[in-house]
PDB file of N, CA and C in Angstrom:
ATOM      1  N   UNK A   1     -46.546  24.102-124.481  1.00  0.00           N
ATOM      2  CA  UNK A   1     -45.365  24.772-124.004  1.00  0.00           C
ATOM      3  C   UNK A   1     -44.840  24.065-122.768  1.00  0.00           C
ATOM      4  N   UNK A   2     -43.490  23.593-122.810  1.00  0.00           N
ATOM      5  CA  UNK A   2     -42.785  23.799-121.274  1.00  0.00           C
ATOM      6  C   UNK A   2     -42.014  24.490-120.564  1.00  0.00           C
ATOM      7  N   UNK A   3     -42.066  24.952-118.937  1.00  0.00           N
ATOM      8  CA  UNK A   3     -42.212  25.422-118.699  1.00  0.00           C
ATOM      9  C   UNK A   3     -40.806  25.245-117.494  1.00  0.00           C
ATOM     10  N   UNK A   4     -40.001  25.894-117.176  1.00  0.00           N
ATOM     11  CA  UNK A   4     -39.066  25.607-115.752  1.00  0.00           C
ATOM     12  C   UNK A   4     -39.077  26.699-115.298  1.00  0.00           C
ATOM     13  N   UNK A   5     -37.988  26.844-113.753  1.00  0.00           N
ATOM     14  CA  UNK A   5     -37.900  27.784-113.485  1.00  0.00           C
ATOM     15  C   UNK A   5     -36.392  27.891-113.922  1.00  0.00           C
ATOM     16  N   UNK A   6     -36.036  29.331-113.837  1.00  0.00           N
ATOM     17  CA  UNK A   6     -34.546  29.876-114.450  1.00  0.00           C
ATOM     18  C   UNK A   6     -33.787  29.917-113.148  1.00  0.00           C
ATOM     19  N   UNK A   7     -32.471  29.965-113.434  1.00  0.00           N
ATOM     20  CA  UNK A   7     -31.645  29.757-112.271  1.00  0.00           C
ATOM     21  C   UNK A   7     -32.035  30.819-111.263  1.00  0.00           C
ATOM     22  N   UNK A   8     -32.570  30.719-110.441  1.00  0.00           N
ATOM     23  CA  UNK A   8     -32.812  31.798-108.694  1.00  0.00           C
ATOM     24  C   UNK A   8     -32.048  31.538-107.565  1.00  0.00           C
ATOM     25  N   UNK A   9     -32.152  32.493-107.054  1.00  0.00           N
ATOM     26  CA  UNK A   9     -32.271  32.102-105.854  1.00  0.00           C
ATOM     27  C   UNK A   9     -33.502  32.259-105.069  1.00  0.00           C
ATOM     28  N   UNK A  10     -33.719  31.562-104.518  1.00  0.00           N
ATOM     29  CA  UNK A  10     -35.130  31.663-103.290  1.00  0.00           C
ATOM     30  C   UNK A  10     -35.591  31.190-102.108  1.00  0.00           C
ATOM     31  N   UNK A  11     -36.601  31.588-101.268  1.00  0.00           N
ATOM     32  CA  UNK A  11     -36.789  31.470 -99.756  1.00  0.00           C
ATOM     33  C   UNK A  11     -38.129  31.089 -99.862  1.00  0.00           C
ATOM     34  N   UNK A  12     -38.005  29.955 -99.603  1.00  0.00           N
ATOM     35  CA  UNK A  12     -39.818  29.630 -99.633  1.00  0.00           C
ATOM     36  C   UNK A  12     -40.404  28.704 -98.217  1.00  0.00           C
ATOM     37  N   UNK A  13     -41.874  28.953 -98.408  1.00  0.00           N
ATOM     38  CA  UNK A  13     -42.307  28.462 -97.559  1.00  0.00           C
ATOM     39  C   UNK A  13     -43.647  27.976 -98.163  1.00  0.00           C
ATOM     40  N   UNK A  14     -44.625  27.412 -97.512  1.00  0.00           N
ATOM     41  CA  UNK A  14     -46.037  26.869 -98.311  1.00  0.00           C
ATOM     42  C   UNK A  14     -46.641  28.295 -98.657  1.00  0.00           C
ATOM     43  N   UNK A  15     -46.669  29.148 -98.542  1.00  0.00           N
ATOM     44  CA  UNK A  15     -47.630  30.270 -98.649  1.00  0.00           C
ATOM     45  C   UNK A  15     -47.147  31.391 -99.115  1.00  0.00           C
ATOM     46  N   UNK A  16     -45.945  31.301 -99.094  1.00  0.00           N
ATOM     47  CA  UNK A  16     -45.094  32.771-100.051  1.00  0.00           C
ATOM     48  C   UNK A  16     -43.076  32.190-100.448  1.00  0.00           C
ATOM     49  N   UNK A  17     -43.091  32.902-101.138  1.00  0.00           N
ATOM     50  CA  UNK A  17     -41.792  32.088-101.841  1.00  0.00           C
ATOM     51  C   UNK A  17     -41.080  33.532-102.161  1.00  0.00           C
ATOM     52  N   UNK A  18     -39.747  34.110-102.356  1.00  0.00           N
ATOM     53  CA  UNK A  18     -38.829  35.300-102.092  1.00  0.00           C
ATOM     54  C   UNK A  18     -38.212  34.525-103.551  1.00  0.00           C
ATOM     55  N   UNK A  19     -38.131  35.078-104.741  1.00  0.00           N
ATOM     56  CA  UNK A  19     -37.593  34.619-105.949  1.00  0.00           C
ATOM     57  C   UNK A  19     -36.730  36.355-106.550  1.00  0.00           C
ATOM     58  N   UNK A  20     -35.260  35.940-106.858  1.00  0.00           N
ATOM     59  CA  UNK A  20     -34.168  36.434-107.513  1.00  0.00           C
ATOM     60  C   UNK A  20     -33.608  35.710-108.395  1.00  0.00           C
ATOM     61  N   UNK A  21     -33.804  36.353-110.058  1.00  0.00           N
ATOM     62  CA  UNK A  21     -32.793  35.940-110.841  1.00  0.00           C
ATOM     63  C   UNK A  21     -31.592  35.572-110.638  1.00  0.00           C
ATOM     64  N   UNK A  22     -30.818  34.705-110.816  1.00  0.00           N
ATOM     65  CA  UNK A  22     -28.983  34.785-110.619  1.00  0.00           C
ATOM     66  C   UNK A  22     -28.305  35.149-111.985  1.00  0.00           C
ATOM     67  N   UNK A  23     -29.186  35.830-112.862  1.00  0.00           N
ATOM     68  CA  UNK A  23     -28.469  35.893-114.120  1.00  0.00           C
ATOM     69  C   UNK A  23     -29.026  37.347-114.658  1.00  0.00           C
ATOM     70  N   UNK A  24     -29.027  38.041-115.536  1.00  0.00           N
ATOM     71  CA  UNK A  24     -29.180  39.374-116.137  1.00  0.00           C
ATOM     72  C   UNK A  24     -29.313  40.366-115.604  1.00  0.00           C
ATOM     73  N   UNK A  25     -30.583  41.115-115.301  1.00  0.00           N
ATOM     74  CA  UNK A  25     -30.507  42.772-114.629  1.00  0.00           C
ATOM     75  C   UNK A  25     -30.423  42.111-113.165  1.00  0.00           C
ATOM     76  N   UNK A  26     -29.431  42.137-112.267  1.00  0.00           N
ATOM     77  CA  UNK A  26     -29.125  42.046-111.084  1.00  0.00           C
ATOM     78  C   UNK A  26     -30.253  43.001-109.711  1.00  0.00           C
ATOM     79  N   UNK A  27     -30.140  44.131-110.486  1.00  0.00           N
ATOM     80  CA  UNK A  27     -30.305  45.226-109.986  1.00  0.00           C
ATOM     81  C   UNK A  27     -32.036  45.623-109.410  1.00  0.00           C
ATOM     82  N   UNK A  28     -32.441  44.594-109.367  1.00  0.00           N
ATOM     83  CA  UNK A  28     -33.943  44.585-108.922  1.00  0.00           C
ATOM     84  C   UNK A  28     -34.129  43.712-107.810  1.00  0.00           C
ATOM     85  N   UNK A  29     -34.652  44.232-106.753  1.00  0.00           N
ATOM     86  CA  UNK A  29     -35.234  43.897-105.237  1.00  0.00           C
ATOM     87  C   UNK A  29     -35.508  42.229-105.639  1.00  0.00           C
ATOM     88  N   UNK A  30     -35.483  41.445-104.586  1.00  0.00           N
ATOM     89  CA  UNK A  30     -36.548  40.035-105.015  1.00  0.00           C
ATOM     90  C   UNK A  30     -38.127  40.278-105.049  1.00  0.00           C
ATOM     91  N   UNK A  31     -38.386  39.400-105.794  1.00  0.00           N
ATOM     92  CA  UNK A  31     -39.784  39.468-106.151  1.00  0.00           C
ATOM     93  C   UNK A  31     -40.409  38.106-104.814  1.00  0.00           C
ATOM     94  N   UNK A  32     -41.401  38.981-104.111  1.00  0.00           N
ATOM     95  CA  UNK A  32     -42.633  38.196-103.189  1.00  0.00           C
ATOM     96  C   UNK A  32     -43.312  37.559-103.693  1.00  0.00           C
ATOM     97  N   UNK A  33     -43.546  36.373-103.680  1.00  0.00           N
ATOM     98  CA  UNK A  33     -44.837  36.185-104.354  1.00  0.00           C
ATOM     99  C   UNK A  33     -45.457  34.966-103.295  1.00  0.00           C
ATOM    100  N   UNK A  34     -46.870  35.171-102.791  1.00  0.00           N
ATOM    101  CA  UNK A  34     -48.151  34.970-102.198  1.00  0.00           C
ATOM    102  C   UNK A  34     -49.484  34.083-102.816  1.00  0.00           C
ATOM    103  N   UNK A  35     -49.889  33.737-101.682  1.00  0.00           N
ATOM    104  CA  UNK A  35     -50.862  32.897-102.423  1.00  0.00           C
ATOM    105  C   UNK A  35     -51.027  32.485-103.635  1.00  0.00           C
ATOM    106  N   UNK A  36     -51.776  32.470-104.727  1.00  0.00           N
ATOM    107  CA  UNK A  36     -51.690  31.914-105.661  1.00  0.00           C
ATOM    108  C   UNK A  36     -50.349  31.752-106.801  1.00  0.00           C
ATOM    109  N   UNK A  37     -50.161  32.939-106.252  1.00  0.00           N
ATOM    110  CA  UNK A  37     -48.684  33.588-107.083  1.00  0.00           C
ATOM    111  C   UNK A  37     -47.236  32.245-106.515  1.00  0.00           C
ATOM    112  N   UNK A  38     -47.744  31.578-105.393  1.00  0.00           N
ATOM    113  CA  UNK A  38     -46.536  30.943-104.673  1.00  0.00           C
ATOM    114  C   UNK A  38     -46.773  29.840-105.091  1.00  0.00           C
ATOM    115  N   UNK A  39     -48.623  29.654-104.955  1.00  0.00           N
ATOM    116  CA  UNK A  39     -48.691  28.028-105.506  1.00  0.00           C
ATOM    117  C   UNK A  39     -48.370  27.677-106.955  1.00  0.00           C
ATOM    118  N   UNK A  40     -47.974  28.641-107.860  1.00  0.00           N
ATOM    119  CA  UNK A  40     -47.594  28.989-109.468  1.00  0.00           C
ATOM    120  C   UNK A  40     -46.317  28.497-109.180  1.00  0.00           C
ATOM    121  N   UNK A  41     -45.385  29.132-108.293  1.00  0.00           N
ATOM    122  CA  UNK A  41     -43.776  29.044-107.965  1.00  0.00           C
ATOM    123  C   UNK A  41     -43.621  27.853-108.191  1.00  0.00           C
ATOM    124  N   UNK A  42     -44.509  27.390-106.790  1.00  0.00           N
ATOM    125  CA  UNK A  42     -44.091  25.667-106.123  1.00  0.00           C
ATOM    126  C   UNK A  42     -44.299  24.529-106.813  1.00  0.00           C
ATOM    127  N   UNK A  43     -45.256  24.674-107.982  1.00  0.00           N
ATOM    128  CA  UNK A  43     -45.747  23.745-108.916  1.00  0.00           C
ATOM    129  C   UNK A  43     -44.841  23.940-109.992  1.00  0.00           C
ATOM    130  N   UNK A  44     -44.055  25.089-110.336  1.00  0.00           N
ATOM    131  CA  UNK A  44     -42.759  25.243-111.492  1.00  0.00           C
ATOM    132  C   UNK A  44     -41.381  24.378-111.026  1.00  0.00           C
ATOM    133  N   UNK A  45     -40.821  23.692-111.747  1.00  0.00           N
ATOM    134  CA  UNK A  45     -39.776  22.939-110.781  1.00  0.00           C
ATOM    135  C   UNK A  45     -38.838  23.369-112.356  1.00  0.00           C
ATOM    136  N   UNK A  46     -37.476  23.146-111.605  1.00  0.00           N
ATOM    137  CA  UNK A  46     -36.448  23.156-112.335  1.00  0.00           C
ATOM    138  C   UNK A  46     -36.269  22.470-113.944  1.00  0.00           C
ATOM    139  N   UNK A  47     -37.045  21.084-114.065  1.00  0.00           N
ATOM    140  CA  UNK A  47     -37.245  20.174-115.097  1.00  0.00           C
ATOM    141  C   UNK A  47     -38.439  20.963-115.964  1.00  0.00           C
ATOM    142  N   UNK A  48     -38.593  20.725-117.048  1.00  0.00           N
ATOM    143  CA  UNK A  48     -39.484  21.183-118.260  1.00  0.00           C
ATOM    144  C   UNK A  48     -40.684  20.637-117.264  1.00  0.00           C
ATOM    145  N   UNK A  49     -41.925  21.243-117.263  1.00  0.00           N
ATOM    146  CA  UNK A  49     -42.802  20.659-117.173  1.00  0.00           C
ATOM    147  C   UNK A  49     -44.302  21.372-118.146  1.00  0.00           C
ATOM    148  N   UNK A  50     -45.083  20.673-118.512  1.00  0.00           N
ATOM    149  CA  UNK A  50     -46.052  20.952-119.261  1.00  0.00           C
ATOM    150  C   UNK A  50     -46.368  22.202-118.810  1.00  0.00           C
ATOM    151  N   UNK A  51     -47.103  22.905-119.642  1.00  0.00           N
ATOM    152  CA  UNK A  51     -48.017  24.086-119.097  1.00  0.00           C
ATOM    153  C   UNK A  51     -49.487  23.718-118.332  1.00  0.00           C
ATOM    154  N   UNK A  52     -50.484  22.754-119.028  1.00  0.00           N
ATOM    155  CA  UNK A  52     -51.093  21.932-118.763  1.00  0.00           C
ATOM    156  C   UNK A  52     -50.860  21.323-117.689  1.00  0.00           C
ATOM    157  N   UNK A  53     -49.665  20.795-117.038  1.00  0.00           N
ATOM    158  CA  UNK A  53     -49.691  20.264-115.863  1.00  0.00           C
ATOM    159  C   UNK A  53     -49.531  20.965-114.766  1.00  0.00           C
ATOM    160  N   UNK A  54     -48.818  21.933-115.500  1.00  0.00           N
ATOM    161  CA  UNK A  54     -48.970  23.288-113.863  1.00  0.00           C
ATOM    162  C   UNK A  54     -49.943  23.496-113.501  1.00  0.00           C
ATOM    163  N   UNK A  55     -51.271  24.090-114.587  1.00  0.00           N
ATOM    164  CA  UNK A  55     -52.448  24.356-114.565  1.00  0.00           C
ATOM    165  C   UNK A  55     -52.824  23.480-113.611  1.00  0.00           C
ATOM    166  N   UNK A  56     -53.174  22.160-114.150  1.00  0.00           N
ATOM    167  CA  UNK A  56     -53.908  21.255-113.304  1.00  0.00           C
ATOM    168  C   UNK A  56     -53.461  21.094-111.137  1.00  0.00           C
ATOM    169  N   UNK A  57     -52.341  20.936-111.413  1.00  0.00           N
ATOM    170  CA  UNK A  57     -51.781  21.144-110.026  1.00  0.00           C
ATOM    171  C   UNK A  57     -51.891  21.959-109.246  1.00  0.00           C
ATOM    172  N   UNK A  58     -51.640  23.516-109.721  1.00  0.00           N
ATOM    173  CA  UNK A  58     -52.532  24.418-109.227  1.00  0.00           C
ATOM    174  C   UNK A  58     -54.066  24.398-108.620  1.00  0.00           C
ATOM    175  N   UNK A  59     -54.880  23.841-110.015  1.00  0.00           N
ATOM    176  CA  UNK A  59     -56.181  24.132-110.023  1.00  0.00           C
ATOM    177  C   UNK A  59     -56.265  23.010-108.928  1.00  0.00           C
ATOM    178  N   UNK A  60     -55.644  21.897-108.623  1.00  0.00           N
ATOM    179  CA  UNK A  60     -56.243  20.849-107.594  1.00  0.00           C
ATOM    180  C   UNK A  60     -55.565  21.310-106.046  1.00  0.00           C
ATOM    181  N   UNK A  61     -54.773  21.819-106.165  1.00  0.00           N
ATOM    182  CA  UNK A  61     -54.487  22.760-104.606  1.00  0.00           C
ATOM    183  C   UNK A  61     -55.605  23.728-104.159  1.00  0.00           C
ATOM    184  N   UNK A  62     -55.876  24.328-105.099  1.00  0.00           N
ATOM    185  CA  UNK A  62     -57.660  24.878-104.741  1.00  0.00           C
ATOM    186  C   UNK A  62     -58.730  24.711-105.069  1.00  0.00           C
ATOM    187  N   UNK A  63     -58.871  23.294-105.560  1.00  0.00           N
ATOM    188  CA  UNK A  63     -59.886  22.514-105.806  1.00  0.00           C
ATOM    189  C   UNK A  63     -60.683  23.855-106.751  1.00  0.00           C
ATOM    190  N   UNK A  64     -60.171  23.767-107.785  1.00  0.00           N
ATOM    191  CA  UNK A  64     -61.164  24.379-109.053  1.00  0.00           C
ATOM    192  C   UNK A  64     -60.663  23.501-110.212  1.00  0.00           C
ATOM    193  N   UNK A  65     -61.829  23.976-111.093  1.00  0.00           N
ATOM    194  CA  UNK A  65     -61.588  23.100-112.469  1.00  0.00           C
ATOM    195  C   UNK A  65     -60.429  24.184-113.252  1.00  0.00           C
ATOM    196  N   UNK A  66     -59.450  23.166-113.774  1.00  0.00           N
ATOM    197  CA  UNK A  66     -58.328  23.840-114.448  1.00  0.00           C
ATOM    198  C   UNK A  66     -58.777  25.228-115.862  1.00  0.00           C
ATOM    199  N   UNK A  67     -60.057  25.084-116.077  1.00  0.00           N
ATOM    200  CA  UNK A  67     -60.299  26.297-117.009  1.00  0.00           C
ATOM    201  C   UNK A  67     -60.584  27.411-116.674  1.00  0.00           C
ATOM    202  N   UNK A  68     -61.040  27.577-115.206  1.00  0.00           N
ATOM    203  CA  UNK A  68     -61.098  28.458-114.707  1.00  0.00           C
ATOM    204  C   UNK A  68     -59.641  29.222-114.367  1.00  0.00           C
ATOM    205  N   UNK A  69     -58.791  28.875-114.100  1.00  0.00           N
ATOM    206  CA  UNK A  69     -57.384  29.706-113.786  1.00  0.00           C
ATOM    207  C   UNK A  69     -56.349  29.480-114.577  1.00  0.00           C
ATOM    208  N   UNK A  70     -56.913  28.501-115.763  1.00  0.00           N
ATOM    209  CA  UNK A  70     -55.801  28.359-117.272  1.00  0.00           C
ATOM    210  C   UNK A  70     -55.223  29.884-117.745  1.00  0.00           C
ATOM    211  N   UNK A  71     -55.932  30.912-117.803  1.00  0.00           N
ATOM    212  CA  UNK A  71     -55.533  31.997-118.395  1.00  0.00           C
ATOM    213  C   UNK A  71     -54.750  32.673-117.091  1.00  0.00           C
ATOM    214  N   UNK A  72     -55.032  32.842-116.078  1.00  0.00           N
ATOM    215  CA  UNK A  72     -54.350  33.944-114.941  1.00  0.00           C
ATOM    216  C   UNK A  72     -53.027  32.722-115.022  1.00  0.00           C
ATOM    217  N   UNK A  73     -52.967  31.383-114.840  1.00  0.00           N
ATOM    218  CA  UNK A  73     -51.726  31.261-114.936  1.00  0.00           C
ATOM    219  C   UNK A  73     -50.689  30.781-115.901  1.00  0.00           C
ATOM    220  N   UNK A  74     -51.494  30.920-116.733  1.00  0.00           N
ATOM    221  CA  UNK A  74     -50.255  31.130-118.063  1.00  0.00           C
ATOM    222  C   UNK A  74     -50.253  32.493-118.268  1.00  0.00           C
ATOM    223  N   UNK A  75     -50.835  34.028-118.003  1.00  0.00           N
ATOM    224  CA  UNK A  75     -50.417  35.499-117.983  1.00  0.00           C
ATOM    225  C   UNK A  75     -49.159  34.955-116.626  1.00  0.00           C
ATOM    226  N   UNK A  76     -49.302  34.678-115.542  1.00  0.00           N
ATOM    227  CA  UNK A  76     -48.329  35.115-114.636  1.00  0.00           C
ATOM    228  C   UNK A  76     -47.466  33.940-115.092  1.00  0.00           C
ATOM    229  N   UNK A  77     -47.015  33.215-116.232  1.00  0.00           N
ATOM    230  CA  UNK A  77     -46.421  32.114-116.419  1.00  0.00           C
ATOM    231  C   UNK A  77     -45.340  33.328-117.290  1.00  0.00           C
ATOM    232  N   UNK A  78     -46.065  34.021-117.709  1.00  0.00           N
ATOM    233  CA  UNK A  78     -45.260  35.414-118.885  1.00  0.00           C
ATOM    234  C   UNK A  78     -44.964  36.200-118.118  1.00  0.00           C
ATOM    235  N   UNK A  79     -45.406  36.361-117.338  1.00  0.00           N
ATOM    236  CA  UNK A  79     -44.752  37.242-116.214  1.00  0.00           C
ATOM    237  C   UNK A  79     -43.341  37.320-115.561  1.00  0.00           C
ATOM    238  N   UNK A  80     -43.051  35.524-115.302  1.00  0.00           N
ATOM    239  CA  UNK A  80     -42.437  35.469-114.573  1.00  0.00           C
ATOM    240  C   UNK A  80     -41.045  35.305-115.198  1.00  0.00           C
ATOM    241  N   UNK A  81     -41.356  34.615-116.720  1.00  0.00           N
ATOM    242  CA  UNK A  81     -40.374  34.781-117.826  1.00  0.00           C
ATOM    243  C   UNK A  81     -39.992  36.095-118.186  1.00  0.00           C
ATOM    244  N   UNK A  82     -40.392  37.287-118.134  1.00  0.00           N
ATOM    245  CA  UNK A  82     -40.419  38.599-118.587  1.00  0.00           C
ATOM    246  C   UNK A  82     -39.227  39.096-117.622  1.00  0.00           C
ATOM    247  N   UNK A  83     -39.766  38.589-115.966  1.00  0.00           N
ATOM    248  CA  UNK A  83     -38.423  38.810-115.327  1.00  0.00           C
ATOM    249  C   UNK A  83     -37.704  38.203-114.886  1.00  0.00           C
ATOM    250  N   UNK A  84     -37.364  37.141-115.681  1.00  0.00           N
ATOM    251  CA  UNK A  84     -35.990  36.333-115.766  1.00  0.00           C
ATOM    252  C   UNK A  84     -36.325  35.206-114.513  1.00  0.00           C
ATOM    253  N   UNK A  85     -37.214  34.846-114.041  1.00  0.00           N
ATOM    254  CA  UNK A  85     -37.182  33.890-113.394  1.00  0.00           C
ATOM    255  C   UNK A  85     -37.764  32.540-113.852  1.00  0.00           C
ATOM    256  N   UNK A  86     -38.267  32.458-115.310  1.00  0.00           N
ATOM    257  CA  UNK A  86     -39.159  31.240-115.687  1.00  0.00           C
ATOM    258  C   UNK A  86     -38.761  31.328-116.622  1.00  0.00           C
ATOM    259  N   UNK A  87     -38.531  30.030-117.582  1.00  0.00           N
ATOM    260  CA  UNK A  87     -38.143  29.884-119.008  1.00  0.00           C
ATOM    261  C   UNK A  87     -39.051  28.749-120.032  1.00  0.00           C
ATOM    262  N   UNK A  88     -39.325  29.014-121.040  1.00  0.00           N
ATOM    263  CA  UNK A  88     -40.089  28.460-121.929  1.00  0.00           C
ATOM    264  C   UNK A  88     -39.214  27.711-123.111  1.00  0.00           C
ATOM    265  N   UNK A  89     -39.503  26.463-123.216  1.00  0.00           N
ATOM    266  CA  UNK A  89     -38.908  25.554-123.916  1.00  0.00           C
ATOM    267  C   UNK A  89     -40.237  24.837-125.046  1.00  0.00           C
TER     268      UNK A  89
END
């Protein structure tokens, strides 16, 4: 699977990132997202990128082996598609 982010807007920093859809239900607060949840953000870039390579990038920002957090971040990879901020190609 690849993986981008959907048009946002957002406020980021190394350790937490402020993400808003610019497109469908308007009507929901921005979403926070923190530690691991940010290093998920920051490793999603606008261009398709592997699922596999997020994983790995992740997993080497906190020095773990990529099978260990393959599943938590492809669930919050559905997550983030669910609310309009990540898209699957």
């Amino acid at each position: 699977m690849m993986w981008r982010r959907a048009e946002v807007a957002s406020v980021e920093s190394l350790e937490r990132a402020a993400v808003m859809p610019l497109s469908g239900d308007l009507s929901h607060p921005p979403l926070v997202l923190e530690r691991q949840a940010a290093a998920v953000w920051h490793v999603l870039r606008t261009e398709p990128r592997a699922e596999a390579d997020i994983v790995a990038d992740v997993a080497q920002l906190y020095g773990v082996d990529s099978a260990l957090i393959a599943e938590d971040v492809r669930a919050f990879l559905a997550e983030l598609a669910q609310q309009g901020l990540a898209l699957v190609e």
